[in-house]
Each structure stands twice: as structure tokens, then as C-alpha cells.
C-alpha atoms as a PDB file:
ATOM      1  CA  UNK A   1       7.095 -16.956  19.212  1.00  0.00           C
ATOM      2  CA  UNK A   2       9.264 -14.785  18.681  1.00  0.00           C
ATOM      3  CA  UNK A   3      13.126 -14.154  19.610  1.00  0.00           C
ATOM      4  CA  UNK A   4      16.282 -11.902  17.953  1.00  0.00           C
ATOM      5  CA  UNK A   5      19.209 -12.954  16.365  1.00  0.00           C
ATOM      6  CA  UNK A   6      22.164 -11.212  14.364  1.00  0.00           C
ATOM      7  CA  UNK A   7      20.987  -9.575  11.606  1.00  0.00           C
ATOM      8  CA  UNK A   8      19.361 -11.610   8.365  1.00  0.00           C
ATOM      9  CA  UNK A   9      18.061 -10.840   4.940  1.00  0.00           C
ATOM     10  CA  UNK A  10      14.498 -10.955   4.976  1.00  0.00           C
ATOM     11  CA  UNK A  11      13.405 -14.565   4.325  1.00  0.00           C
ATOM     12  CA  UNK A  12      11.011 -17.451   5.252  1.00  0.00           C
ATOM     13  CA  UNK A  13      11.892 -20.682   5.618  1.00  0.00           C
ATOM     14  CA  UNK A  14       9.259 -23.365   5.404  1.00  0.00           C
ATOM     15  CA  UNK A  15       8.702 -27.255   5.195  1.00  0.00           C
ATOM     16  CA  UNK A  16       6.650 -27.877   2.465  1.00  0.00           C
ATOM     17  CA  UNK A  17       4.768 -30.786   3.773  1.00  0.00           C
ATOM     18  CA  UNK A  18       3.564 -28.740   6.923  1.00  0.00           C
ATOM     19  CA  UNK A  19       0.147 -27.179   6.911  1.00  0.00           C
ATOM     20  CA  UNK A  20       1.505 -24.234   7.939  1.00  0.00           C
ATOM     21  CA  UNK A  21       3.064 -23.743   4.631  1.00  0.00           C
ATOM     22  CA  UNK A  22      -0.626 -23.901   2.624  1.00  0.00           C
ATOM     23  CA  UNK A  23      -1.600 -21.296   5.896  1.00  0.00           C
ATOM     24  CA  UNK A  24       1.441 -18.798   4.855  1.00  0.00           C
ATOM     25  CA  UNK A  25       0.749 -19.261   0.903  1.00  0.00           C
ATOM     26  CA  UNK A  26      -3.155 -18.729   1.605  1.00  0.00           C
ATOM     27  CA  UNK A  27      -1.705 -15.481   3.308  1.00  0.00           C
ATOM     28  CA  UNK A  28       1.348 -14.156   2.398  1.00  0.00           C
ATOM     29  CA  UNK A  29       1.330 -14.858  -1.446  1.00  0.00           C
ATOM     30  CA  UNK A  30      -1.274 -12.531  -1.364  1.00  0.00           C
ATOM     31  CA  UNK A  31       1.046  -9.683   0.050  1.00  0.00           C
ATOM     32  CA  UNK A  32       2.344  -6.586  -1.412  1.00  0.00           C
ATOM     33  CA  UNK A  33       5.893  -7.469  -0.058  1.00  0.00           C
ATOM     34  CA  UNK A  34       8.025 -10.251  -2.079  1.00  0.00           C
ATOM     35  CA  UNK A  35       9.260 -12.601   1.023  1.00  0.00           C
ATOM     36  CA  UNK A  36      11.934 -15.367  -0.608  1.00  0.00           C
ATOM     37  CA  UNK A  37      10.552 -18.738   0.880  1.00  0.00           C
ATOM     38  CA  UNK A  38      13.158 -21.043   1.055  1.00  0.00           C
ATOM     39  CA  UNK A  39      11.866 -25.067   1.574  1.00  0.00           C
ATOM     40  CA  UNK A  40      13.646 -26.604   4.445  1.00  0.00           C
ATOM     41  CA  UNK A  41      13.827 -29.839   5.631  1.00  0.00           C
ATOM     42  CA  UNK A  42      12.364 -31.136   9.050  1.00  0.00           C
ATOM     43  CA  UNK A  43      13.429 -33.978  11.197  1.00  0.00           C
ATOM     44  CA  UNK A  44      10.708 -36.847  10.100  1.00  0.00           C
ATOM     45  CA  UNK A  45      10.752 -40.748   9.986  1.00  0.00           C
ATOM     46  CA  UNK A  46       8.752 -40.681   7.029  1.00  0.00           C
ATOM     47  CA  UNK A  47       9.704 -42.546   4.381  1.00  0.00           C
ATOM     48  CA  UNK A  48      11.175 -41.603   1.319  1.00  0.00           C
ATOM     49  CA  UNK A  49       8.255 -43.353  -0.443  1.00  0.00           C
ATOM     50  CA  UNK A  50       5.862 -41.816   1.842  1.00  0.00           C
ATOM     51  CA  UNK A  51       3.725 -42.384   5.125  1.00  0.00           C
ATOM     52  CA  UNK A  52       0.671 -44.261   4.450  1.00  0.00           C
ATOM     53  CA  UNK A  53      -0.075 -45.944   8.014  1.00  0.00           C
ATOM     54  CA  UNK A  54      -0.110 -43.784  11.492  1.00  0.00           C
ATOM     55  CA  UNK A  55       2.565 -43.167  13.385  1.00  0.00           C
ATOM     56  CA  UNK A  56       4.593 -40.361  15.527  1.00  0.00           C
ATOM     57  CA  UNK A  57       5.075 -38.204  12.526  1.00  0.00           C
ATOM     58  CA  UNK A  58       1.382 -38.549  11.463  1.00  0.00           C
ATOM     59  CA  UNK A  59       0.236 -37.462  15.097  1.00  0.00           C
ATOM     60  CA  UNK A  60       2.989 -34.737  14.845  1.00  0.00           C
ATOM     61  CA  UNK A  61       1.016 -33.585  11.525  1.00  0.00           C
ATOM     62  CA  UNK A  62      -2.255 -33.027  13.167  1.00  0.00           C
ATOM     63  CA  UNK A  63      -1.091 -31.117  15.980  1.00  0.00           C
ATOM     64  CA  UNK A  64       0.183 -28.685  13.253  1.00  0.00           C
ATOM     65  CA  UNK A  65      -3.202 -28.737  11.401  1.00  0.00           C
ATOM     66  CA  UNK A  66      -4.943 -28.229  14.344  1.00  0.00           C
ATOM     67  CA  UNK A  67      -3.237 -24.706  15.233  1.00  0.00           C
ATOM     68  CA  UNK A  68      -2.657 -23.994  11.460  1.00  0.00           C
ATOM     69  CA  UNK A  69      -6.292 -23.728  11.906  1.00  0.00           C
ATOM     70  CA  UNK A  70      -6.521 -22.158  14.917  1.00  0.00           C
ATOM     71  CA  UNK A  71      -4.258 -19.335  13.252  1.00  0.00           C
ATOM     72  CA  UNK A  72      -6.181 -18.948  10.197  1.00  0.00           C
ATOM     73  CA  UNK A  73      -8.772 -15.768   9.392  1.00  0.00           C
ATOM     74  CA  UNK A  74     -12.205 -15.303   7.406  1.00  0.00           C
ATOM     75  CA  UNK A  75     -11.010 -17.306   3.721  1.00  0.00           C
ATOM     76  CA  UNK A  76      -8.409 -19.276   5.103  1.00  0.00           C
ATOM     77  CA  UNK A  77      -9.621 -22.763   4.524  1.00  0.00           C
ATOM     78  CA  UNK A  78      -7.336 -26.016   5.855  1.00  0.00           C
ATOM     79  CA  UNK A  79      -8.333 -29.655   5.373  1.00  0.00           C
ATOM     80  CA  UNK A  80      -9.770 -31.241   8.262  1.00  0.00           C
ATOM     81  CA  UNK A  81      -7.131 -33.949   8.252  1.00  0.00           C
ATOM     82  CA  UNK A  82      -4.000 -34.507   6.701  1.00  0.00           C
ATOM     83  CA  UNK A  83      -3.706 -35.719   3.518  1.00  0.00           C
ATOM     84  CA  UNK A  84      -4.161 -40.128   3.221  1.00  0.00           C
ATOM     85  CA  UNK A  85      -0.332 -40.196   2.092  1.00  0.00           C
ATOM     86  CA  UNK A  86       2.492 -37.928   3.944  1.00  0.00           C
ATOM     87  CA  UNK A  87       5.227 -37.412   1.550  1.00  0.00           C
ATOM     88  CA  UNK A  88       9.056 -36.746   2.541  1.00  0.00           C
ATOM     89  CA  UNK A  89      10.161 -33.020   3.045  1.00  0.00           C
ATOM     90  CA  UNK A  90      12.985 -33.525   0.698  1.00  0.00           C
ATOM     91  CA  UNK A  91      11.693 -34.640  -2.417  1.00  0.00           C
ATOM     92  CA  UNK A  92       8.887 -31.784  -2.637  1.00  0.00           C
ATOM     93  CA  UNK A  93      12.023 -29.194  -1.403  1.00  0.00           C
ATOM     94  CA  UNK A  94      13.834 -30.415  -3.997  1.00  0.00           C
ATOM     95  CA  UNK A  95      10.796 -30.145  -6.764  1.00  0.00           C
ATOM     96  CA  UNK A  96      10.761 -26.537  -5.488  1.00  0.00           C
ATOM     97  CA  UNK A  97      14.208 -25.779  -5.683  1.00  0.00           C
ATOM     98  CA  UNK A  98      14.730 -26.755  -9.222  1.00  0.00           C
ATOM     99  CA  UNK A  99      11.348 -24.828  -9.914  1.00  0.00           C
ATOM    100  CA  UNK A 100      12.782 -21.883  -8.502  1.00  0.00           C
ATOM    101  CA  UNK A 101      16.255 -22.474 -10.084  1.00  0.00           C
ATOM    102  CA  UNK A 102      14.315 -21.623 -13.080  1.00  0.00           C
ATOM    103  CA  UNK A 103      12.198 -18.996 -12.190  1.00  0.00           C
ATOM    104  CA  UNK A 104       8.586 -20.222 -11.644  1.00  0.00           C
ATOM    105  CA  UNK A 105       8.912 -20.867  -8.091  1.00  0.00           C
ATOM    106  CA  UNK A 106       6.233 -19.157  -6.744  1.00  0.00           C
ATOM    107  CA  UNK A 107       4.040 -20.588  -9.219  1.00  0.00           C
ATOM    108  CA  UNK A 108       5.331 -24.510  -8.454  1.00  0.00           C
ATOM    109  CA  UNK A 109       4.411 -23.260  -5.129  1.00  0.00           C
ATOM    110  CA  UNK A 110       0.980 -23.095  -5.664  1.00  0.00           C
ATOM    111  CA  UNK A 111       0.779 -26.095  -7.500  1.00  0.00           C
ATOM    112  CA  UNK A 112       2.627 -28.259  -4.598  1.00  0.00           C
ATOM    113  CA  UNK A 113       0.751 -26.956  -2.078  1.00  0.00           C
ATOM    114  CA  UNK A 114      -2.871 -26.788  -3.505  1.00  0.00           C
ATOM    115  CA  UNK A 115      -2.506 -30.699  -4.812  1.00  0.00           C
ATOM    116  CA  UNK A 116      -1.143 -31.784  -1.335  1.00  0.00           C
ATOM    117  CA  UNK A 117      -3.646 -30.352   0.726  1.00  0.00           C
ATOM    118  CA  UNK A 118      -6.635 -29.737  -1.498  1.00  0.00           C
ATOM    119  CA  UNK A 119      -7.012 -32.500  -3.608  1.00  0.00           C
ATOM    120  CA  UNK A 120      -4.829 -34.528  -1.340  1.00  0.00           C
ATOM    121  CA  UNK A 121      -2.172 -35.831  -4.255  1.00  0.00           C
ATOM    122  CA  UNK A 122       0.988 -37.514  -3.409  1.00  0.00           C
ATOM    123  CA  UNK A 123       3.635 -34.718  -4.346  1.00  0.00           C
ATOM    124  CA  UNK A 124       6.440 -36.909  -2.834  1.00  0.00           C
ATOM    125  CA  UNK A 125       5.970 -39.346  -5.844  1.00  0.00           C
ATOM    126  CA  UNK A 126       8.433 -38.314  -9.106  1.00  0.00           C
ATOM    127  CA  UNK A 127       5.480 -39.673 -11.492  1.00  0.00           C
ATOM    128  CA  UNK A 128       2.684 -36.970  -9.759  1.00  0.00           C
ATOM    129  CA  UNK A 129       5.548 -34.570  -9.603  1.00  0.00           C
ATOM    130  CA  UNK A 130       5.716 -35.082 -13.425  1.00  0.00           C
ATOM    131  CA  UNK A 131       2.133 -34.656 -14.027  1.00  0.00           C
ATOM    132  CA  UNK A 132       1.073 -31.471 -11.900  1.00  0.00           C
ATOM    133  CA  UNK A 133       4.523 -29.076 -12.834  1.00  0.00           C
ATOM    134  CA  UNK A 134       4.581 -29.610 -16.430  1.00  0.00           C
ATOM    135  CA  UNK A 135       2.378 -26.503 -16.715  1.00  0.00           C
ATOM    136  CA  UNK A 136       4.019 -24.274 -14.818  1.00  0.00           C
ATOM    137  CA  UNK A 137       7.467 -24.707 -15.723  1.00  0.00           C
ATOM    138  CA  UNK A 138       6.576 -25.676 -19.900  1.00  0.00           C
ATOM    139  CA  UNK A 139       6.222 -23.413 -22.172  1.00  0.00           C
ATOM    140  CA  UNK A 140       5.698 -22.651 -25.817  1.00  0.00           C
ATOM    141  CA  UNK A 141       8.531 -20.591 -26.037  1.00  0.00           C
ATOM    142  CA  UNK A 142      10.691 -24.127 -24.524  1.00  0.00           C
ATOM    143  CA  UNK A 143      13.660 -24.345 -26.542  1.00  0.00           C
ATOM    144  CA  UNK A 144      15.146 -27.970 -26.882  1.00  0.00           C
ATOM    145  CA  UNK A 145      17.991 -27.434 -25.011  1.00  0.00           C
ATOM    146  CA  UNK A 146      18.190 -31.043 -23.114  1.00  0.00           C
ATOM    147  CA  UNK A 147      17.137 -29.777 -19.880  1.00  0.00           C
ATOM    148  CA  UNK A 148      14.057 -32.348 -18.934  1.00  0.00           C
ATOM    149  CA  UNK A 149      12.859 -29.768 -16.629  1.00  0.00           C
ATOM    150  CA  UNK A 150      12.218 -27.628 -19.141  1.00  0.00           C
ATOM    151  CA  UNK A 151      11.246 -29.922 -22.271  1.00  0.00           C
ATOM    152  CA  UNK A 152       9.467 -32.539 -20.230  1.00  0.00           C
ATOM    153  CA  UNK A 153       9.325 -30.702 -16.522  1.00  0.00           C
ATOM    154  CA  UNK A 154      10.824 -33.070 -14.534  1.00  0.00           C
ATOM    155  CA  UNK A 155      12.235 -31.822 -11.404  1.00  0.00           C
ATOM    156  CA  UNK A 156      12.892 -34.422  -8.997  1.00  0.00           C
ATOM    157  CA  UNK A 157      14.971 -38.156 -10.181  1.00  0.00           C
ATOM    158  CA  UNK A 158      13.344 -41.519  -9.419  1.00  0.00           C
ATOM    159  CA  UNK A 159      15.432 -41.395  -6.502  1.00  0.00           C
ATOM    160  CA  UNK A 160      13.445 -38.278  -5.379  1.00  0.00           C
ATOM    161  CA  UNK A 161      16.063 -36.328  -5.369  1.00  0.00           C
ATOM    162  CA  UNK A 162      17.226 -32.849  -7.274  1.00  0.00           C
ATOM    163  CA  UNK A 163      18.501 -33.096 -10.803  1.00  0.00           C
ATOM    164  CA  UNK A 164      20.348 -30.075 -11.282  1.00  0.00           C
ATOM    165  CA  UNK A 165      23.610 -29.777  -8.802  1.00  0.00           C
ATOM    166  CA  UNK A 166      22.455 -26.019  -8.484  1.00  0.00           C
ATOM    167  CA  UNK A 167      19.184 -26.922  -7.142  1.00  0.00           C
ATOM    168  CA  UNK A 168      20.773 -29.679  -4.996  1.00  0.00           C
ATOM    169  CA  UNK A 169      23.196 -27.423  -3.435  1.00  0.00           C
ATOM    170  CA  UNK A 170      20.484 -24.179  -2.964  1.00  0.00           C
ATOM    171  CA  UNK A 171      19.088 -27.282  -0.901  1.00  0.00           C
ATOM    172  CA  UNK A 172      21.975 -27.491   1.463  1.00  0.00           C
ATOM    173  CA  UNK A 173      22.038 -23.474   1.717  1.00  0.00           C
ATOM    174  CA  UNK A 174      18.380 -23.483   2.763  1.00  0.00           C
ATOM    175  CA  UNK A 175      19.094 -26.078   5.238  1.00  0.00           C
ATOM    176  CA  UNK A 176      22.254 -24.388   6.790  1.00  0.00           C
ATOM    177  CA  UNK A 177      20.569 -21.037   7.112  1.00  0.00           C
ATOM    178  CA  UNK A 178      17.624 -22.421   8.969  1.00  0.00           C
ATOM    179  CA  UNK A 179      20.208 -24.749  10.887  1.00  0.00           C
ATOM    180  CA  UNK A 180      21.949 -21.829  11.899  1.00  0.00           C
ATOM    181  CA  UNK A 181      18.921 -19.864  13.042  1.00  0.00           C
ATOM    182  CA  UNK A 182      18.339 -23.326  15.764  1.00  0.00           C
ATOM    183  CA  UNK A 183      15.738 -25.174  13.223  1.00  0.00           C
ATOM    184  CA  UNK A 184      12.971 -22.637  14.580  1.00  0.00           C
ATOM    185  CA  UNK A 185      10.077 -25.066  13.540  1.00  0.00           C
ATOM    186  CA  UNK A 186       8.179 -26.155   9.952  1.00  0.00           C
ATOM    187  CA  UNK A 187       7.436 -22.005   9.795  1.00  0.00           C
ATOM    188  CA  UNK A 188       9.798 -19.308  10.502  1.00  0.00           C
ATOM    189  CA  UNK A 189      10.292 -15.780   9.148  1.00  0.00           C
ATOM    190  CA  UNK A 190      13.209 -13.934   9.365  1.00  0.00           C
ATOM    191  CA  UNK A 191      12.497  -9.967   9.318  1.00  0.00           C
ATOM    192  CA  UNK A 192      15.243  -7.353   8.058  1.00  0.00           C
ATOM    193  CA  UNK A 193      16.090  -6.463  11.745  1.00  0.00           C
ATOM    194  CA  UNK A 194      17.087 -10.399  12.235  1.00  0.00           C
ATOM    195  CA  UNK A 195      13.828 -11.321  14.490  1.00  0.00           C
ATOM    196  CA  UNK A 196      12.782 -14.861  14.060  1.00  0.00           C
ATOM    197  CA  UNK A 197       8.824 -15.088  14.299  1.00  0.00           C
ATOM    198  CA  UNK A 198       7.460 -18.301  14.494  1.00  0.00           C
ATOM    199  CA  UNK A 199       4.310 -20.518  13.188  1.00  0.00           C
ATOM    200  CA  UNK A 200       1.426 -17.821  14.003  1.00  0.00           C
ATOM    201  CA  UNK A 201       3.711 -14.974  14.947  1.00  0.00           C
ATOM    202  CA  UNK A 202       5.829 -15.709  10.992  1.00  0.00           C
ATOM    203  CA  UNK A 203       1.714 -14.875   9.313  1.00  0.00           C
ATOM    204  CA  UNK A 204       1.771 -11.392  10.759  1.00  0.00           C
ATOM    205  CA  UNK A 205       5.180  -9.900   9.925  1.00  0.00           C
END
């Protein structure tokens, strides 16, 4: 789908925890053209903890795996199911934010979105969190400068939320933009002309 709005700086906004978001990193990561992603947050009665039963938001999931699929191309590989445990939007936009608060967003990207729906990790839990970005935001040029992103790579709190009030409030900025464009779905890419294209129509701009 696709419809025009005023104009917009080139962006896509995304929900994390969608499948479409491993379709448009399979994709578009791969693309000459650097498109901001900015992690949004979709309407969900998942827990904060996590889904682990079934329910309406588990269904919902499915239905967006199944034409994530139907959408993909020759090397685009998606799970057959969704992952055992859903996670909450928020705490993996928030481990992205402060991620790309510090530079290495695209590269936390990666990381989120291959353990969620390749080796099917819980990324909504602080303690995988810790474990999996430690890599990609660490290095041996760290200075001890306090930050426990940086010296220890924690990104979200036990609360699951962000621990820098710059990555909390790039958050809210995310959300408003993609609030103000009508919530146009878990995928949505804004072009430079201010078009919104949507799920399948977002892969090909």
C-alpha cells in the first residue's frame, strides 16, 4: 500500500518484533542507499515479560509471517513460525535506540533480529540483551568512562526500559513521527517525496 503525505525525510519506521523487520534487514541492509530505520512501537497485549502462551497477538504474528513470506525473493529465508517467546516492542526499541545513540545501530540490528528469529532467543529479556550486544557495542578501544553500555553493554534496565534519557526520548520521537504518519503498520517507509509505502510495497522503494 501505498498513499502521499506532506513531505518527509527519507526514513523507515519498523517494529522490531515483526517479521517484516528480519524481511527489510534481509533486504534493504544490503542496499546501496543508507535508509535511517527508526524502531517504533505497535499496539500489543504482550507482556512486558513476554508472550509465552497463544493468544490475539500471537495469531496477529503469524498472519505477518505468513505474507512476510509471501513477499520474500530467492535468499530470503523466514522461520516457519514465530519464535516460542514474543517479546515486547519496547524493550528491543529501546536496546536499539541506545545502540544507535552510540553509533553501532545497524550492527545491534543484526544482532536483534538474527537471535529473535533465527535462533529464536528472547531479546525482550535485559539478561539475553546483555549477552548478545556486548560485542557489538564493546570494544578494545572502551574507555572507562561509567557508561555500562559501553564498559559492560547494557542497554536496556531491569525494568526493560532505556537507560540513557537521550535514547528514551529518540524513543518518543520515533513514536510521534510514525503517530503522525496514522501508525501505517509494523513496516512503513517514508520516501523523499513524502509517499508512505507499506509492508511489501516499503521492500521495493
Amino acid at each position: 500500500m501505498t498513499t502521499t503525505i506532506r513531505p518527509h525525510s527519507h526514513q523507515l519506521f519498523v517494529d522490531l518484533t515483526s517479521p517484516w523487520a528480519y524481511l527489510a534487514h534481509l533486504r534493504l541492509d544490503e542496499a546501496p542507499h543508507d535508509l535511517p530505520w527508526a524502531a517504533i512501537q505497535t499496539p500489543t497485549a504482550i507482556p512486558r515479560t513476554g508472550l509465552r502462551g497463544s493468544g490475539p497477538d500471537r495469531d496477529r504474528l503469524r498472519e505477518e509471517l505468513a505474507a512476510a513470506r509471501a513477499a520474500a525473493v530467492d535468499g530470503e529465508e523466514l522461520p516457519n513460525d514465530v519464535p516460542s517467546v514474543l517479546p515486547h516492542p519496547r524493550t528491543v526499541a529501546a536496546a536499539y535506540a541506545e545502540a544507535d545513540d552510540l553509533g553501532v545501530g545497524s550492527a545491534a540490528r543484526e544482532v536483534l533480529l538474527t537471535a529473535l528469529w533465527v535462533d529464536g532467543c528472547d531479546i525482550g529479556d535485559p539478561e539475553v540483551l546483555r549477552r548478545i550486544l556486548p560485542p557489538v557495542i564493546v570494544t578494545e578501544d572502551t574507555l572507562c568512562t561509567g557508561d555500562p553500555r559501553l564498559e559492560w553493554g547494557y542497554c536496556v534496565s531491569a525494568a526493560r526500559e532505556p537507560l540513557t534519557n537521550a535514547a528514551y526520548h529518540q524513543l518518543e520521537r520515533w513514536q510521534g513521527s510514525w503517530t503522525e504518519l496514522g501508525r501505517p503498520g509494523p513496516l512503513a517507509v517514508v520516501d523523499a517525496s513524502g509517499a508512505v509505502h507499506c509492508g511489501a510495497a516499503a521492500l521495493t522503494v
